[in-house]
C-alpha atoms as a PDB file:
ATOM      1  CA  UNK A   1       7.555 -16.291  22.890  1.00  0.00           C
ATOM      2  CA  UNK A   2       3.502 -15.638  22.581  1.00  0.00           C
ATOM      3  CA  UNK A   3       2.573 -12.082  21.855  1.00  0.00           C
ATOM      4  CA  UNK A   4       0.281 -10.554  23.701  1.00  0.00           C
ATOM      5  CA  UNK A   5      -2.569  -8.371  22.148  1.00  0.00           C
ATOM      6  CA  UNK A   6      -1.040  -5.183  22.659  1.00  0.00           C
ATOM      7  CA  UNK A   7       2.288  -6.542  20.422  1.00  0.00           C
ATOM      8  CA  UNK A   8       0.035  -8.126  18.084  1.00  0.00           C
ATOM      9  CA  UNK A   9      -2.225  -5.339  17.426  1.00  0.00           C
ATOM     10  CA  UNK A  10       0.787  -2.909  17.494  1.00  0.00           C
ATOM     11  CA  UNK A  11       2.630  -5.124  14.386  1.00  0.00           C
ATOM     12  CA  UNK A  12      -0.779  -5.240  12.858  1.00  0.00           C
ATOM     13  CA  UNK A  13      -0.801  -1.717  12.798  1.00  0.00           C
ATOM     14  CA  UNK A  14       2.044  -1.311  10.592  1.00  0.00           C
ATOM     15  CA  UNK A  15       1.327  -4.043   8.433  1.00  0.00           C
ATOM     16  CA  UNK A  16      -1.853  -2.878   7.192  1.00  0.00           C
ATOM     17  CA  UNK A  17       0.406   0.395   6.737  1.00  0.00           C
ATOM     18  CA  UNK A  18       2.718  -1.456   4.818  1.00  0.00           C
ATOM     19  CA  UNK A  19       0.490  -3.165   2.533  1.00  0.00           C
ATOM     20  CA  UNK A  20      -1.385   0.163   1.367  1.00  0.00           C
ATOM     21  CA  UNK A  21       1.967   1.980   0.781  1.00  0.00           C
ATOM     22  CA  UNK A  22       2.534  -1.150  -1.460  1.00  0.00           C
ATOM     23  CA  UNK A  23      -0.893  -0.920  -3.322  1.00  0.00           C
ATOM     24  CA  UNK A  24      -0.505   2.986  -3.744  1.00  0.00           C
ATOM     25  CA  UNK A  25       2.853   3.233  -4.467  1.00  0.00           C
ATOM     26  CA  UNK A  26       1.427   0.479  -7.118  1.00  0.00           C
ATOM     27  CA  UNK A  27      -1.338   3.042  -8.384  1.00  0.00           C
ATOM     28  CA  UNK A  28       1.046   5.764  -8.184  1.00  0.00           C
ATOM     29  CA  UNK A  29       3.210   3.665 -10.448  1.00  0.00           C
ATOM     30  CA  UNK A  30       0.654   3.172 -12.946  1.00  0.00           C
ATOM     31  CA  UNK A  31      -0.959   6.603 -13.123  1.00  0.00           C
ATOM     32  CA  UNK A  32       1.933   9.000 -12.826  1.00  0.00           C
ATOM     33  CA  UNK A  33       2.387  11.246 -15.957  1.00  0.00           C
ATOM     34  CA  UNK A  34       4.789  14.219 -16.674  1.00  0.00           C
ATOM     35  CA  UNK A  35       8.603  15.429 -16.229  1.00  0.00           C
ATOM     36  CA  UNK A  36      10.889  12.851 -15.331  1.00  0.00           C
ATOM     37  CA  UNK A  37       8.055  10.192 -15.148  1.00  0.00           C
ATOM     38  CA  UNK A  38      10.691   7.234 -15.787  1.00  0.00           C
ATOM     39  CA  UNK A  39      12.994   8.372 -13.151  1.00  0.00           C
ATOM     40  CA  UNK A  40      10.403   8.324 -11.059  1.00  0.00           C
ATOM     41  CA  UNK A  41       8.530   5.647 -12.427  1.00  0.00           C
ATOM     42  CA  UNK A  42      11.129   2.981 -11.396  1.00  0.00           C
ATOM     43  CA  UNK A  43      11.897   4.970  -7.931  1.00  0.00           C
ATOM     44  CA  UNK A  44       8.422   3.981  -6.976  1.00  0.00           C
ATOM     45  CA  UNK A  45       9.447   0.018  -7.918  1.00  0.00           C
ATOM     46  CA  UNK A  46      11.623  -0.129  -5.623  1.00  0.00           C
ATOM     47  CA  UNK A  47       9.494   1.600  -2.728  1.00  0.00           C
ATOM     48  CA  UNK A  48       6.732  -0.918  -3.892  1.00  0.00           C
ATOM     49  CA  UNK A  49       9.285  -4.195  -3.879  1.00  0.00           C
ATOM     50  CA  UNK A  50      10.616  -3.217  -0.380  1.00  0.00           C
ATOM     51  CA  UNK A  51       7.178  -2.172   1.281  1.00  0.00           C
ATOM     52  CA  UNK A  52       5.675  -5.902  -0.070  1.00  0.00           C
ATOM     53  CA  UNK A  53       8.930  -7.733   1.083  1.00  0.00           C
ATOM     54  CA  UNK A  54       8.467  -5.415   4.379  1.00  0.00           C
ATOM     55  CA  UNK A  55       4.814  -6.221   5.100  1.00  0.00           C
ATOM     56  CA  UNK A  56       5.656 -10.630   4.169  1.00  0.00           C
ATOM     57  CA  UNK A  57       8.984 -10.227   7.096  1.00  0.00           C
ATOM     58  CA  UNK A  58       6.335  -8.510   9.374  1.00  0.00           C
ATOM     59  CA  UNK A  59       3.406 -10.445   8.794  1.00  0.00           C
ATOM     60  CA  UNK A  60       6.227 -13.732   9.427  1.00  0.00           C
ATOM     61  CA  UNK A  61       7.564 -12.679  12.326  1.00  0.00           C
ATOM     62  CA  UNK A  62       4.030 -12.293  13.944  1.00  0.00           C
ATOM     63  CA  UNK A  63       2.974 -15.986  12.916  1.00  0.00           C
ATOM     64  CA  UNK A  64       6.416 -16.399  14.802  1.00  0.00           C
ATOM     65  CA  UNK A  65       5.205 -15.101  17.446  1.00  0.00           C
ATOM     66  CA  UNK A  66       1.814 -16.770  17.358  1.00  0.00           C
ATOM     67  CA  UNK A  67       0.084 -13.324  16.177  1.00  0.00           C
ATOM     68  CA  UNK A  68      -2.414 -13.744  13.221  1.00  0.00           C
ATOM     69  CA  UNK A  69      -1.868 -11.029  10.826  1.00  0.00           C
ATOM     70  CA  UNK A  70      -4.814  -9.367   8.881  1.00  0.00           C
ATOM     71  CA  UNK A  71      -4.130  -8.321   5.166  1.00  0.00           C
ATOM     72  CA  UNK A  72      -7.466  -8.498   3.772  1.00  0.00           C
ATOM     73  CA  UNK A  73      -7.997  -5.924   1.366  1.00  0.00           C
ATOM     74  CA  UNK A  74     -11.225  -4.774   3.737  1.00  0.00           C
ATOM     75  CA  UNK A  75      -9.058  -4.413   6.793  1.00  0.00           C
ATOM     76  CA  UNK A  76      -6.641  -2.542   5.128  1.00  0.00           C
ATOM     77  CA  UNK A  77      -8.484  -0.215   3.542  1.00  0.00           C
ATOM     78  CA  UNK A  78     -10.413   0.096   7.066  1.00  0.00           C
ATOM     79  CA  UNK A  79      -7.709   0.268   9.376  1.00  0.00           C
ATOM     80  CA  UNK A  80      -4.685   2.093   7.545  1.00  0.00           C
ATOM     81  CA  UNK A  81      -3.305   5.275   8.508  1.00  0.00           C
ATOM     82  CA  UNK A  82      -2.483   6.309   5.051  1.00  0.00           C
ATOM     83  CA  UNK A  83      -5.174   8.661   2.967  1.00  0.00           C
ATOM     84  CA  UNK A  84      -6.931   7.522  -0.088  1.00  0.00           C
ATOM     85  CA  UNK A  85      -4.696   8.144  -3.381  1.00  0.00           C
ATOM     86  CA  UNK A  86      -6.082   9.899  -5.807  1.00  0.00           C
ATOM     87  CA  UNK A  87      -8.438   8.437  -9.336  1.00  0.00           C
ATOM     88  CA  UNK A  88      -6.969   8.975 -12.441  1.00  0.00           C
ATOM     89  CA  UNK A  89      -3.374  10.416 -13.824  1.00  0.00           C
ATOM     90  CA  UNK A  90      -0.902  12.376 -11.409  1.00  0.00           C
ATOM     91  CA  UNK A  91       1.627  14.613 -12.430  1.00  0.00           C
ATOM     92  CA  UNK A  92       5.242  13.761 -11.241  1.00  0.00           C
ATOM     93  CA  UNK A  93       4.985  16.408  -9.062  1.00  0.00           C
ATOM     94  CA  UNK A  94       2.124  16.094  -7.577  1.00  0.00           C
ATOM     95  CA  UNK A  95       2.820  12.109  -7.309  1.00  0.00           C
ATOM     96  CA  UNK A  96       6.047  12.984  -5.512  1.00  0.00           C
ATOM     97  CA  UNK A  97       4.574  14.822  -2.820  1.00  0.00           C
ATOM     98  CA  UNK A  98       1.579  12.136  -2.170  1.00  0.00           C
ATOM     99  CA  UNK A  99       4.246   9.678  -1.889  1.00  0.00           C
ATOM    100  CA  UNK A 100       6.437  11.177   0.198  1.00  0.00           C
ATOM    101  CA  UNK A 101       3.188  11.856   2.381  1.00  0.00           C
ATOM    102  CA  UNK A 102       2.963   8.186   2.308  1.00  0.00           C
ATOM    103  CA  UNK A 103       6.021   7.390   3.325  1.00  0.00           C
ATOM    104  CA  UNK A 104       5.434  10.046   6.285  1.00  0.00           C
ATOM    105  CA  UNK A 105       2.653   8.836   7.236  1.00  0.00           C
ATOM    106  CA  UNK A 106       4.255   4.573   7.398  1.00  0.00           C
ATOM    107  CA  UNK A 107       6.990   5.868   9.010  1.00  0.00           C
ATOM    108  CA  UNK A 108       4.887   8.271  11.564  1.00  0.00           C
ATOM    109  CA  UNK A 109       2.732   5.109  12.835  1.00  0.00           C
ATOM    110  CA  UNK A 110       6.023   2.783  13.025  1.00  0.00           C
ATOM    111  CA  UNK A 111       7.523   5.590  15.351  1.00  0.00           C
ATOM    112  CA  UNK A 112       4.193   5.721  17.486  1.00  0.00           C
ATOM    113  CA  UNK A 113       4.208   1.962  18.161  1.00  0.00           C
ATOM    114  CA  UNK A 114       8.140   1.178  18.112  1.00  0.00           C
ATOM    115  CA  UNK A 115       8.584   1.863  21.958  1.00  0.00           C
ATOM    116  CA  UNK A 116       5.643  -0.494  22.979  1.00  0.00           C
ATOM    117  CA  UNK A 117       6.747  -3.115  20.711  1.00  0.00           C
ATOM    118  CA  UNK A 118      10.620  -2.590  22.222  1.00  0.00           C
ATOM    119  CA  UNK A 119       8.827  -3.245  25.565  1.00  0.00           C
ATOM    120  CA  UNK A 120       7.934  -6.621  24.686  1.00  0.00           C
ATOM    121  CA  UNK A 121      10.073  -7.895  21.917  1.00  0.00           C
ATOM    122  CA  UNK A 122      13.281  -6.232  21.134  1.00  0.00           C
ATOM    123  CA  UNK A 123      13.663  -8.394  17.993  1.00  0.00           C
ATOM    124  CA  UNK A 124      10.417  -6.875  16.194  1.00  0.00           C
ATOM    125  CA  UNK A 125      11.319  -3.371  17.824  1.00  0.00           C
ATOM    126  CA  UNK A 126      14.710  -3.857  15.485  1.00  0.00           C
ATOM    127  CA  UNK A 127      12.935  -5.020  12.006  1.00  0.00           C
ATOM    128  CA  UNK A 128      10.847  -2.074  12.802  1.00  0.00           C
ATOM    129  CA  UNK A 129      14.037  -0.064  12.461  1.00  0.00           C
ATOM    130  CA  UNK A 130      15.048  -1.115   9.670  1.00  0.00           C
ATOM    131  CA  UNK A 131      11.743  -0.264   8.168  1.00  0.00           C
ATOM    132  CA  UNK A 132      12.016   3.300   9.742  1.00  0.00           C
ATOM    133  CA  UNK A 133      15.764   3.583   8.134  1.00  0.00           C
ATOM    134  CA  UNK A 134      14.895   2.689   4.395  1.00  0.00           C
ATOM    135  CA  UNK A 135      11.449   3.986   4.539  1.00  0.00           C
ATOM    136  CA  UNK A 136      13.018   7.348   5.315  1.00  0.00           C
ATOM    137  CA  UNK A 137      15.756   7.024   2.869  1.00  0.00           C
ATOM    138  CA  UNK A 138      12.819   6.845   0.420  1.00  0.00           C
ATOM    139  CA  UNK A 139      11.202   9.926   1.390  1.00  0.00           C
ATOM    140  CA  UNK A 140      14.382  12.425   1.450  1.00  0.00           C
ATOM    141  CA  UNK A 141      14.838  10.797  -2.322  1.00  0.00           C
ATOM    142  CA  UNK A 142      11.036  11.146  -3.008  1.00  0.00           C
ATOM    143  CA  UNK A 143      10.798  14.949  -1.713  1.00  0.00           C
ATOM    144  CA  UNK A 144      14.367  15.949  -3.439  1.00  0.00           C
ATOM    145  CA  UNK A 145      12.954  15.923  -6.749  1.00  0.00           C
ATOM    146  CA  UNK A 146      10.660  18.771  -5.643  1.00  0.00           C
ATOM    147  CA  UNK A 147      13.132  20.646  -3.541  1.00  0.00           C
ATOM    148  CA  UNK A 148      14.994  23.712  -4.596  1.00  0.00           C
ATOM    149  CA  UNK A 149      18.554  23.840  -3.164  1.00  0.00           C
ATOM    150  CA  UNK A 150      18.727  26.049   0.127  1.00  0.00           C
ATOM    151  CA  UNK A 151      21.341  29.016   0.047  1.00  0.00           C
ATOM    152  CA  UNK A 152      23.631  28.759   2.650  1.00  0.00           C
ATOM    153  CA  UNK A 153      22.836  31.337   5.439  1.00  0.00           C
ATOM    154  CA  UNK A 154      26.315  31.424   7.484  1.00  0.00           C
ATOM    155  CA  UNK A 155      29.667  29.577   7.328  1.00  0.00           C
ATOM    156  CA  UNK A 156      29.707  26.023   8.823  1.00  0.00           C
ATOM    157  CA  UNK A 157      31.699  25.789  11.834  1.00  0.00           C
ATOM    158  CA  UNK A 158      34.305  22.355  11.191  1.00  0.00           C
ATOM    159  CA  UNK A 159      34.537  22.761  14.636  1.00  0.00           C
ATOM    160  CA  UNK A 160      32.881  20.058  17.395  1.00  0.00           C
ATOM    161  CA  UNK A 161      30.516  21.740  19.369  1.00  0.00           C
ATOM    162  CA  UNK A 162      30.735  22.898  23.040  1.00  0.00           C
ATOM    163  CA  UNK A 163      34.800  23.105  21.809  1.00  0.00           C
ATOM    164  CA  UNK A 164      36.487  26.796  21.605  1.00  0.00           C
END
């Protein structure tokens, strides 16, 4: 199978989404000071391993499909949909939230191509899945360091719903 431009500029969408969260989760790493810095510090290692082997499967399967991908440092930094991360040290809880925004905004532009890339090619609609899955898993880990537990409002129901 040949991809057309639509699929190829689609996957090279995410890519260049990929590789940023991989250089800022790499700043982010290197810059992040405070309470619970080590916890978090290796948290973002993994993020950063998974979003570099993430953006290498991606960037394989469109030379698979006869796509040329485009990781040049200035097309990512032109052509991402992540914001600029912040010069200088970051406080753990500040560099939570920006990462979790991160992670947001990957997952946000995967989401808004997924069904166009399903169109064409199932099999890069699925790796995109599994991107969605784990890159989501990261962000409710992420954000749950800054959370404060929620109080239950009302008794749970163990009961299916639409059942009396």
């Amino acid at each position: 199978m040949k991809a057309s431009a639509k699929l190829g500029t689609n996957l090279q969408s995410v890519l260049v989404d990929l590789i940023e969260l991989h250089v800022q989760g790499k700043q982010a790493h290197w810059s992040v000071v405070g309470k619970n810095f080590r916890d978090l510090h290796l948290q973002l290692d993994e993020i950063i391993d998974d979003a570099r082997l993430f953006s290498d499967q991606l960037a394989e399967r469109m030379r698979a499909l006869d796509a040329l991908p485009d990781g040049r440092s200035e097309t990512v930094t032109a052509t991402t949909h992540l914001p600029k991360f912040p010069a200088g040290e970051v406080g753990t809880t500040e560099t939570v939230g920006l990462v979790t925004d991160r992670l947001g905004a990957t997952v946000d532009n995967i989401r808004a191509v997924h069904d166009k890339v399903d169109e064409e090619d199932p099999t890069s609609a699925d790796i995109l899945h599994g991107f969605i899955e784990k890159l989501e898993q990261y962000a409710w880990m992420v954000s749950a360091e800054n959370r404060t537990p929620r109080k239950p409002t009302a008794k749970a129901s163990t009961k299916p719903a639409g059942k009396a």
